[in-house]
C-alpha atoms as a PDB file:
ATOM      1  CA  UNK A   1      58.192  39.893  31.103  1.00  0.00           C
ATOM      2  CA  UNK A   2      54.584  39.358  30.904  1.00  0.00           C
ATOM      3  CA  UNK A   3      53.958  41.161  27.772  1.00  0.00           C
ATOM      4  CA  UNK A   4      56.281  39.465  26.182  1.00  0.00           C
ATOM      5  CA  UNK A   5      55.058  36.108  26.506  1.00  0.00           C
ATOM      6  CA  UNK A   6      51.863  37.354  25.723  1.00  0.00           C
ATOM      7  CA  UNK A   7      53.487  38.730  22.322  1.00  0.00           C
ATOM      8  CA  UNK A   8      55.271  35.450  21.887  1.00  0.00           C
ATOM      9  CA  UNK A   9      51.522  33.690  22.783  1.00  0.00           C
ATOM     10  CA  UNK A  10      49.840  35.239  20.168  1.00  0.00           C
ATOM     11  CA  UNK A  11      52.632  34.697  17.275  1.00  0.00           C
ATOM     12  CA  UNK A  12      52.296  30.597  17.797  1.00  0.00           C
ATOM     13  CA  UNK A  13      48.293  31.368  17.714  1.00  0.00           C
ATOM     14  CA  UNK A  14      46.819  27.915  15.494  1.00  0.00           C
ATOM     15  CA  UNK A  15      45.794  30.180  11.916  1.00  0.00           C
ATOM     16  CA  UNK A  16      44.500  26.541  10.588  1.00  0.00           C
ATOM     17  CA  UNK A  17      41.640  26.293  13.476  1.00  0.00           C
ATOM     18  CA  UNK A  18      39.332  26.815  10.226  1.00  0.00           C
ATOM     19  CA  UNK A  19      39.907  23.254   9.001  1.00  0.00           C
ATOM     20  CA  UNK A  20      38.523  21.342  11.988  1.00  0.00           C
ATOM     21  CA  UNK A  21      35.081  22.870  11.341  1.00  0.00           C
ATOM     22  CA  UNK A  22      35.806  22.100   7.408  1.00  0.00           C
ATOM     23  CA  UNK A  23      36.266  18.227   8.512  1.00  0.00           C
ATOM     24  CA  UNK A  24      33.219  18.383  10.905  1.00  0.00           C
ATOM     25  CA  UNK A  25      31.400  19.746   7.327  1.00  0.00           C
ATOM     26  CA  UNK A  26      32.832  17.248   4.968  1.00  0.00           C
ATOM     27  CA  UNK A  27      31.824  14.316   7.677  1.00  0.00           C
ATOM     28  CA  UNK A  28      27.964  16.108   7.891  1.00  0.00           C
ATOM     29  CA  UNK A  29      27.863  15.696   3.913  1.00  0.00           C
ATOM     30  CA  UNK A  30      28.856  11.667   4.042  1.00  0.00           C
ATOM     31  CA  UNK A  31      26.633  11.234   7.331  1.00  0.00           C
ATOM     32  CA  UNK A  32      23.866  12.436   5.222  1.00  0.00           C
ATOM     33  CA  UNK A  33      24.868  10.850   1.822  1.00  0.00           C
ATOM     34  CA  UNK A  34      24.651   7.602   3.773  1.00  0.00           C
ATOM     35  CA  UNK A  35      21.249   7.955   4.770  1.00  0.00           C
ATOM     36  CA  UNK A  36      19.894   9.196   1.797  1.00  0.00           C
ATOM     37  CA  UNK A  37      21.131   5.937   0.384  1.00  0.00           C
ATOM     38  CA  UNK A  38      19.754   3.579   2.764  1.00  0.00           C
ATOM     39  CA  UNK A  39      16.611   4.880   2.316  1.00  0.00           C
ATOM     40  CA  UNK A  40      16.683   4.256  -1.164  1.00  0.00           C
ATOM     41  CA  UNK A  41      17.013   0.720  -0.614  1.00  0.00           C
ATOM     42  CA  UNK A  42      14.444   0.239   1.358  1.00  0.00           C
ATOM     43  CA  UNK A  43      12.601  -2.935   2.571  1.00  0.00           C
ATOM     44  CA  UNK A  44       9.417  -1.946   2.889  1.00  0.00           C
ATOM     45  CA  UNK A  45       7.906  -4.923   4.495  1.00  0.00           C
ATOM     46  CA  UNK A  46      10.544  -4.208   7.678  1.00  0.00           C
ATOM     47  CA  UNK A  47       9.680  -0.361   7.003  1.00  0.00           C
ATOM     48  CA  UNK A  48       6.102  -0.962   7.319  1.00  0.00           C
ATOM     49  CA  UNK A  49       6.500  -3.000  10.377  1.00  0.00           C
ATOM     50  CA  UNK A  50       9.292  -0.624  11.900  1.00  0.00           C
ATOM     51  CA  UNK A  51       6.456   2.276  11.164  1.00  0.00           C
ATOM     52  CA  UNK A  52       3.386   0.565  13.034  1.00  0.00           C
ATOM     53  CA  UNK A  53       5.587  -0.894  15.931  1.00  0.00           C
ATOM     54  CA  UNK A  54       6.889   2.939  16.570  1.00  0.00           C
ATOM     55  CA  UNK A  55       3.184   3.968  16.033  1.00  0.00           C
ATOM     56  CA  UNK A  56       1.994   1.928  18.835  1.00  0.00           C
ATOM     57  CA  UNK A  57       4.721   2.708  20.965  1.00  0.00           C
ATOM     58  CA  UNK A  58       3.921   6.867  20.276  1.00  0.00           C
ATOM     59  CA  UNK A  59       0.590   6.600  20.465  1.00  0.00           C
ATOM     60  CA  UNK A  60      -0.227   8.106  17.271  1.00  0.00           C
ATOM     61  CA  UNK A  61      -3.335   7.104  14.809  1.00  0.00           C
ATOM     62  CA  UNK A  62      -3.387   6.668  11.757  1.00  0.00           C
ATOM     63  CA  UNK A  63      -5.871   8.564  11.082  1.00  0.00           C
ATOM     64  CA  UNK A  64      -3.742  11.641  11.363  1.00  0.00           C
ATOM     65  CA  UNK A  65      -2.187  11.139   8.299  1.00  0.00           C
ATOM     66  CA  UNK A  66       1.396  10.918   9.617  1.00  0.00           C
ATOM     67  CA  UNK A  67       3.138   7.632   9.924  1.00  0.00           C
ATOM     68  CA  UNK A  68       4.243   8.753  13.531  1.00  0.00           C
ATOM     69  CA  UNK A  69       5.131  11.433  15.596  1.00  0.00           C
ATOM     70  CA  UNK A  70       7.914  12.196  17.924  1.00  0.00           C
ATOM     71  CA  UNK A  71       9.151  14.248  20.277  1.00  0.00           C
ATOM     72  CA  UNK A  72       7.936  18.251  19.665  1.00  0.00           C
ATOM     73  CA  UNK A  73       5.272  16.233  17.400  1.00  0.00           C
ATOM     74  CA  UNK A  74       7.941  16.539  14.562  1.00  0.00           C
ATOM     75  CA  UNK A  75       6.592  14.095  12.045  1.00  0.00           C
ATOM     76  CA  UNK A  76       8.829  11.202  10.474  1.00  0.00           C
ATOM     77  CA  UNK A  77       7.625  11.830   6.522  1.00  0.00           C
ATOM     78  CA  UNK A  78       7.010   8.274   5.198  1.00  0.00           C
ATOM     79  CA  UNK A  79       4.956   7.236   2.458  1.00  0.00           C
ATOM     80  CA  UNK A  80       1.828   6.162   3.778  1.00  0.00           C
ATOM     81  CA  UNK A  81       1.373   3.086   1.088  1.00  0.00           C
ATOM     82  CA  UNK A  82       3.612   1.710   2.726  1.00  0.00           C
ATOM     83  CA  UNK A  83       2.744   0.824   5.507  1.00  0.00           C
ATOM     84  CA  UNK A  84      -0.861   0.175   3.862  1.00  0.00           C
ATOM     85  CA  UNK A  85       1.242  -2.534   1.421  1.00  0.00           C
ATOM     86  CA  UNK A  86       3.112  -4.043   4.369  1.00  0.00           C
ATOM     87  CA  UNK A  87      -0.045  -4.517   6.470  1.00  0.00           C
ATOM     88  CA  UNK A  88      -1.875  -6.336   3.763  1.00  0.00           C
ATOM     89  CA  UNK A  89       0.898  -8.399   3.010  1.00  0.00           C
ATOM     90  CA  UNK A  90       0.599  -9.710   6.444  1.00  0.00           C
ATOM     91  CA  UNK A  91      -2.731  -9.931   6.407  1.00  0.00           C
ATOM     92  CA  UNK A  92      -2.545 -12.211   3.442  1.00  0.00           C
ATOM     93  CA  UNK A  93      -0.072 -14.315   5.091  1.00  0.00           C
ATOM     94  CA  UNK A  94      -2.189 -16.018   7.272  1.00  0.00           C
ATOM     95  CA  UNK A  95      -4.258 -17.501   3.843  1.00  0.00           C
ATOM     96  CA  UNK A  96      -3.568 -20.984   3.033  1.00  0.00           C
ATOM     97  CA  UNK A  97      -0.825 -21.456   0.450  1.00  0.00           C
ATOM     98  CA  UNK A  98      -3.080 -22.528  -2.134  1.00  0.00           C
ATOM     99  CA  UNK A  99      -4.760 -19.275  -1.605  1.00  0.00           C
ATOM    100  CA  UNK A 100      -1.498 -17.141  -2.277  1.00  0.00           C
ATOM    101  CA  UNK A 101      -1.437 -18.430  -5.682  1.00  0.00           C
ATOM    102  CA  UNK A 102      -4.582 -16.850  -6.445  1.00  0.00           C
ATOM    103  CA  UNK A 103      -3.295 -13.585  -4.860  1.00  0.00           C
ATOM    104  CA  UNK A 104      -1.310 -10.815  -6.007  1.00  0.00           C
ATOM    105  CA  UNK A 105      -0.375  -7.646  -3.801  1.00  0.00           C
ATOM    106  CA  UNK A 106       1.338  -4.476  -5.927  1.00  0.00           C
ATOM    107  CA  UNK A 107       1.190  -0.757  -5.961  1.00  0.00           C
ATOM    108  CA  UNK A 108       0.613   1.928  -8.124  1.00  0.00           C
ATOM    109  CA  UNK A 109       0.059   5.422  -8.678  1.00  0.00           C
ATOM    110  CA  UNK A 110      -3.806   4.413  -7.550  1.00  0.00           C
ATOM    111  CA  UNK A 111      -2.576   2.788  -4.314  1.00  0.00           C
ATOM    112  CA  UNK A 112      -2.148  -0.720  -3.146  1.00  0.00           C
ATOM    113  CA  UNK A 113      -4.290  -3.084  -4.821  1.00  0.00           C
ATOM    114  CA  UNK A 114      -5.106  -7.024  -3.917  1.00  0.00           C
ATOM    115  CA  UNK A 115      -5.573  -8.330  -7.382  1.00  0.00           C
ATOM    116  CA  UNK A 116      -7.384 -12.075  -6.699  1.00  0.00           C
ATOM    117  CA  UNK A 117      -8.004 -14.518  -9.441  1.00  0.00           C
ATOM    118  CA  UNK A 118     -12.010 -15.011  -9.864  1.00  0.00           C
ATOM    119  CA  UNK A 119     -11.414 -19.074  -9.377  1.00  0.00           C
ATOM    120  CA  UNK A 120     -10.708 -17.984  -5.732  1.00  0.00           C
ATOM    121  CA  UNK A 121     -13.946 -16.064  -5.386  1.00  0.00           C
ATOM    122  CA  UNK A 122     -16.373 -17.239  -7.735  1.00  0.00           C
ATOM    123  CA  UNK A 123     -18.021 -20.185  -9.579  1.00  0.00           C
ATOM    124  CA  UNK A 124     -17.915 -20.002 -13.367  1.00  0.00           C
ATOM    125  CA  UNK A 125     -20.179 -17.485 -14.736  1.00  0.00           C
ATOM    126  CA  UNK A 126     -21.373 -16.648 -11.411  1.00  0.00           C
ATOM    127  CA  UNK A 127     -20.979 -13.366  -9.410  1.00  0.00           C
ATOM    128  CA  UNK A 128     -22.047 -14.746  -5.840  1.00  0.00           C
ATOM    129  CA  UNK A 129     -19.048 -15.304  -3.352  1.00  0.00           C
ATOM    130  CA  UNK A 130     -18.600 -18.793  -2.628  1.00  0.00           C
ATOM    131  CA  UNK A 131     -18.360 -20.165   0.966  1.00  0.00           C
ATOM    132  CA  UNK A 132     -15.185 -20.979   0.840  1.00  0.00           C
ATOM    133  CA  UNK A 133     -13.737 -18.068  -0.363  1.00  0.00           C
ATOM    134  CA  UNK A 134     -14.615 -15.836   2.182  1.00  0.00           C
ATOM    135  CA  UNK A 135     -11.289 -16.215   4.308  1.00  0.00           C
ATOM    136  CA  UNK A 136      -9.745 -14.105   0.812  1.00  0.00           C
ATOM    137  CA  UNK A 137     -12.063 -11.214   1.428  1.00  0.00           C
ATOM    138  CA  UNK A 138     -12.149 -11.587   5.408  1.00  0.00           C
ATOM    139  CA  UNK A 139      -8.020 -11.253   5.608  1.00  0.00           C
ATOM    140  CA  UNK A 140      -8.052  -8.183   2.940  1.00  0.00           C
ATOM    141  CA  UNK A 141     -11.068  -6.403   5.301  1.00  0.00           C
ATOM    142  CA  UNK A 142      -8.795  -7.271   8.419  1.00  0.00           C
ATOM    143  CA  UNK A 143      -5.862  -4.958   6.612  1.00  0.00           C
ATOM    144  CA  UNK A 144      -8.554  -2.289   5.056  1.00  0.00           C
ATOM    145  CA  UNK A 145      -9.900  -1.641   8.692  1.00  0.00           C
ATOM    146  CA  UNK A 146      -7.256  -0.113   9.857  1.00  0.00           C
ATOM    147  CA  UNK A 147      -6.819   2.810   7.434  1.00  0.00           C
ATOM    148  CA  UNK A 148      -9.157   5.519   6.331  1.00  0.00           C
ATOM    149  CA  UNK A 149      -8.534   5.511   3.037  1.00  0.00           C
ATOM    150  CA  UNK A 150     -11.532   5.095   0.566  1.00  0.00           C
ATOM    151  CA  UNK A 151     -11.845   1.449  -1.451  1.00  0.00           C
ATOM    152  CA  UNK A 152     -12.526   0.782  -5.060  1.00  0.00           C
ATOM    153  CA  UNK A 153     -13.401  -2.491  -5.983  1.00  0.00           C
ATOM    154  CA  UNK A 154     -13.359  -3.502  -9.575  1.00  0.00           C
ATOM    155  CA  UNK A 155     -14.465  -6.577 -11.749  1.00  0.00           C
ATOM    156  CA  UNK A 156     -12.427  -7.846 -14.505  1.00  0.00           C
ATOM    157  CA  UNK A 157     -12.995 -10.522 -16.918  1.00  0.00           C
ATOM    158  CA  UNK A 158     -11.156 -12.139 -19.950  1.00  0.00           C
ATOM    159  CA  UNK A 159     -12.463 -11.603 -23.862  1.00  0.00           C
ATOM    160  CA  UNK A 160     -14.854 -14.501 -23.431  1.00  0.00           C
ATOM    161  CA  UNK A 161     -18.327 -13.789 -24.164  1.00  0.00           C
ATOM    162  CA  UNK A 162     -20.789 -14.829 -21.331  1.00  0.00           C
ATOM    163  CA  UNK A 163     -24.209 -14.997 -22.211  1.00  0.00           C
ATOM    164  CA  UNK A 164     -26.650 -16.814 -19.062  1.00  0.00           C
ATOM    165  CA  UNK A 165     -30.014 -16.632 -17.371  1.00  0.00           C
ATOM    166  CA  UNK A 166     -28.229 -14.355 -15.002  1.00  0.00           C
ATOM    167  CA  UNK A 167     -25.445 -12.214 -16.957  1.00  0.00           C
ATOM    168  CA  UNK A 168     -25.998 -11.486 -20.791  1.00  0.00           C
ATOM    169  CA  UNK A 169     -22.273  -9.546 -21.026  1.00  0.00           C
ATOM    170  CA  UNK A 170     -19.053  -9.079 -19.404  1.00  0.00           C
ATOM    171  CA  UNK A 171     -20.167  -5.393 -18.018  1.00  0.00           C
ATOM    172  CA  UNK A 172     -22.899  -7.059 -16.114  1.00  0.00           C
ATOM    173  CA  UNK A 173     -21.094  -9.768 -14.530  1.00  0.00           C
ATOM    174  CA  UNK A 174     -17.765  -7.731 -14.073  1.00  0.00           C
ATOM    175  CA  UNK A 175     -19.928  -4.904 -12.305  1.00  0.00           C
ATOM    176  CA  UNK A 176     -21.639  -7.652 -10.397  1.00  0.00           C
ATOM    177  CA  UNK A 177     -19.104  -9.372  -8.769  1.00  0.00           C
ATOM    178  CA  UNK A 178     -17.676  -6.203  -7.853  1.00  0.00           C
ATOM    179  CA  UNK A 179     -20.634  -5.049  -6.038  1.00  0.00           C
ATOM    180  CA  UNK A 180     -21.158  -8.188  -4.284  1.00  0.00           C
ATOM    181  CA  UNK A 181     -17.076  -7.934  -2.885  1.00  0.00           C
ATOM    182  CA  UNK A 182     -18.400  -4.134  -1.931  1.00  0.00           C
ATOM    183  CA  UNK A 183     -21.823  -5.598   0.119  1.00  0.00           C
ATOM    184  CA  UNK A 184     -19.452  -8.367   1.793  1.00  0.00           C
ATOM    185  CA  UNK A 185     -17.548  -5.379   3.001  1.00  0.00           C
ATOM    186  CA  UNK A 186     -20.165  -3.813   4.397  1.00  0.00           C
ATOM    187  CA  UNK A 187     -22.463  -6.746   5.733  1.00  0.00           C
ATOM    188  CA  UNK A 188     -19.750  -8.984   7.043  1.00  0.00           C
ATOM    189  CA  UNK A 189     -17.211  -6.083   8.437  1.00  0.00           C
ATOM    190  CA  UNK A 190     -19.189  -2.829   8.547  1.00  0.00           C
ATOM    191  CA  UNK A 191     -17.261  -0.853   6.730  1.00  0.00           C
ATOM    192  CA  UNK A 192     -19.028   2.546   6.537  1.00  0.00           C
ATOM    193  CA  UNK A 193     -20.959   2.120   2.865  1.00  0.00           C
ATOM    194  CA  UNK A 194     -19.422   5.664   1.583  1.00  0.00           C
ATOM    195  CA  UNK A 195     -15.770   4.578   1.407  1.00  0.00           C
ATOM    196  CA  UNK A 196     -16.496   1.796  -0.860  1.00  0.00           C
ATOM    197  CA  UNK A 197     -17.132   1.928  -4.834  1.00  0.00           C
ATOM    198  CA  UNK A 198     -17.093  -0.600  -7.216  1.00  0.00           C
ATOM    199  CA  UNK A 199     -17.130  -0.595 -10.761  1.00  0.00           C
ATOM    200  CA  UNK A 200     -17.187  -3.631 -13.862  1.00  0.00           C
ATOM    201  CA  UNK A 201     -14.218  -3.135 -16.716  1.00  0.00           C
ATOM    202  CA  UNK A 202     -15.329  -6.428 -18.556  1.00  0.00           C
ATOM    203  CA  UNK A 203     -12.201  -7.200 -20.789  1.00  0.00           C
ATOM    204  CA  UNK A 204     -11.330  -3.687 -21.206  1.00  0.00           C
ATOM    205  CA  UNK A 205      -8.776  -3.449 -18.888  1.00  0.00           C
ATOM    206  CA  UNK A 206      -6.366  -6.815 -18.813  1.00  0.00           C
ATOM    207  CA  UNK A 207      -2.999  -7.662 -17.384  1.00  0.00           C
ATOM    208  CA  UNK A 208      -2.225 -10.313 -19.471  1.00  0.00           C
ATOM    209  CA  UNK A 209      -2.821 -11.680 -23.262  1.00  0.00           C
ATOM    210  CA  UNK A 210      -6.455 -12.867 -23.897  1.00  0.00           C
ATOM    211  CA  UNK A 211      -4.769 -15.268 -26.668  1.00  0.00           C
ATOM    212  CA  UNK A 212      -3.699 -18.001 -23.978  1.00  0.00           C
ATOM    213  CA  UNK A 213      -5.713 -19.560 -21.340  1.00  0.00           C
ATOM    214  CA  UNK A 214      -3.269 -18.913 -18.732  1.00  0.00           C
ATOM    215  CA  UNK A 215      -3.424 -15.051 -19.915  1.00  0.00           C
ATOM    216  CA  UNK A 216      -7.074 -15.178 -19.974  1.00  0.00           C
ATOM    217  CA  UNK A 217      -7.480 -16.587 -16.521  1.00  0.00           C
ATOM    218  CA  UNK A 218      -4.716 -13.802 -15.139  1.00  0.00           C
ATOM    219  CA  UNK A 219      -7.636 -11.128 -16.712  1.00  0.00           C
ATOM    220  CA  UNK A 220     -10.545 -12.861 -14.909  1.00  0.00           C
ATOM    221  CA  UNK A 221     -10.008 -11.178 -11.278  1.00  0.00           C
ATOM    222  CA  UNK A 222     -11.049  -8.793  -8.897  1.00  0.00           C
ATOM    223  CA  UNK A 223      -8.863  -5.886  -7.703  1.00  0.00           C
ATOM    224  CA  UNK A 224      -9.697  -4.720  -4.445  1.00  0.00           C
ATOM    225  CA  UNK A 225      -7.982  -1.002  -4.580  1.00  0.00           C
ATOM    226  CA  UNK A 226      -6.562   0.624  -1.676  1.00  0.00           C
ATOM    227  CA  UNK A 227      -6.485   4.264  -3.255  1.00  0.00           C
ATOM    228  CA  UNK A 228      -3.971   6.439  -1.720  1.00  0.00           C
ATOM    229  CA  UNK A 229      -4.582   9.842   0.281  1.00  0.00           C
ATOM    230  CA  UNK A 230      -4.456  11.484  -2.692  1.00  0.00           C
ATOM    231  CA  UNK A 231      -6.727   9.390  -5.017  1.00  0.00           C
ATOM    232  CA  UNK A 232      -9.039   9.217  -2.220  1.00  0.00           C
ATOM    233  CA  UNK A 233      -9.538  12.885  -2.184  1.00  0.00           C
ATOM    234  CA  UNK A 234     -10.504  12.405  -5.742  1.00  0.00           C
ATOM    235  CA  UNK A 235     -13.594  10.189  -5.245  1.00  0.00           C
ATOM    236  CA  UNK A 236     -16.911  11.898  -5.026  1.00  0.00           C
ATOM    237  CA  UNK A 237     -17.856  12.642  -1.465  1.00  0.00           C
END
């Protein structure tokens, strides 16, 4: 009697067992899908701020070149920009609004750069910071100290020939204004001298038409460059 129910046990035995682990596949593939779509629509300010907040909360530096670390110290791969890009941009929010207008924060393959119109700095023809400009250079050093990465500063003007006491081309007072961006740095915030470069394009390198005068006062500006881990590895040491 026994065996036979055993016989008659094993002839109803489920031969279709294989598609529940098929299902548990197919739901794996949109599960993952899913995420890889979210991620590639991003907000990176919330990112940015998500990444530090979690930071904090692990304990990890940034320093260590991963955003943050987990459990098993299983890193979360992020790019690092941005959260460098998301911690300027707060930085900069605390400027007055007339300042923002004067104040552009992008990214490239370099790294994130704070492009600011010369009017905001600098006095016609002149390459020394003036008073009240300081609060544009102070909020970008507030955002710079928290990262390792090396700085580039660089001085850009429009087409316009200058010719002063003081400056007798556009190298000289491009390259000028950068350095004196590079000593406020240094003096006023003490970052360490050896991350910092700065270099003068003149006209050579403009964002916008010199054949207008709005064009020609986008070119006048200084870009204060946050280069990326990569680009910084590429500076001299």
């Amino acid at each position: 009697m026994t065996a036979r129910r055993k016989k008659r046990e094993e002839e109803h035995e489920n031969v279709e067992r294989w598609m529940v682990s098929y299902a548990d596949f197919v739901t794996l593939l949109f599960c993952f899908f899913t995420a890889m779509y979210a991620i590639s629509n991003v907000d990176t300010d919330k990112l940015g701020k998500f990444v530090r907040s979690m930071r904090d909360a692990f304990n990890a530096s940034p320093s260590s070149g991963k955003a943050f670390s987990v459990i098993a110290d299983i890193p979360i791969l992020l790019p690092a920009d941005i959260e460098i890009e998301a911690a300027v941009k707060d930085a900069m929010d605390t400027l007055a609004s007339e300042a923002k207008g004067g104040v552009e924060i992008k990214r490239d393959e370099r790294g994130v750069i704070i492009s600011v119109a010369d009017k905001f700095l600098f006095e016609s023809g002149s390459a020394q910071l003036r008073e009240n400009s300081r609060a544009v250079v102070d909020a970008a050093a507030s955002a710079i100290n928290h990262f390792p990465n090396m700085i580039r500063i660089e001085g850009h003007t429009d087409n316009i020939q200058i010719s002063n006491r003081d400056f007798h081309s556009n190298w000289e007072l491009s390259s000028a204004r950068a350095i004196n961006v590079a000593k406020y740095f240094i003096k006023a915030h003490g970052i360490r001298p050896e991350r910092i470069s700065a270099i003068g394009y003149a006209e050579y390198k403009p964002i916008a038409s010199n054949n207008t005068p709005d064009g020609r006062s986008k070119n006048r500006r200084v870009d204060i460059v946050i280069l990326s881990e990569k680009e910084s590895q590429k500076e001299p040491k």
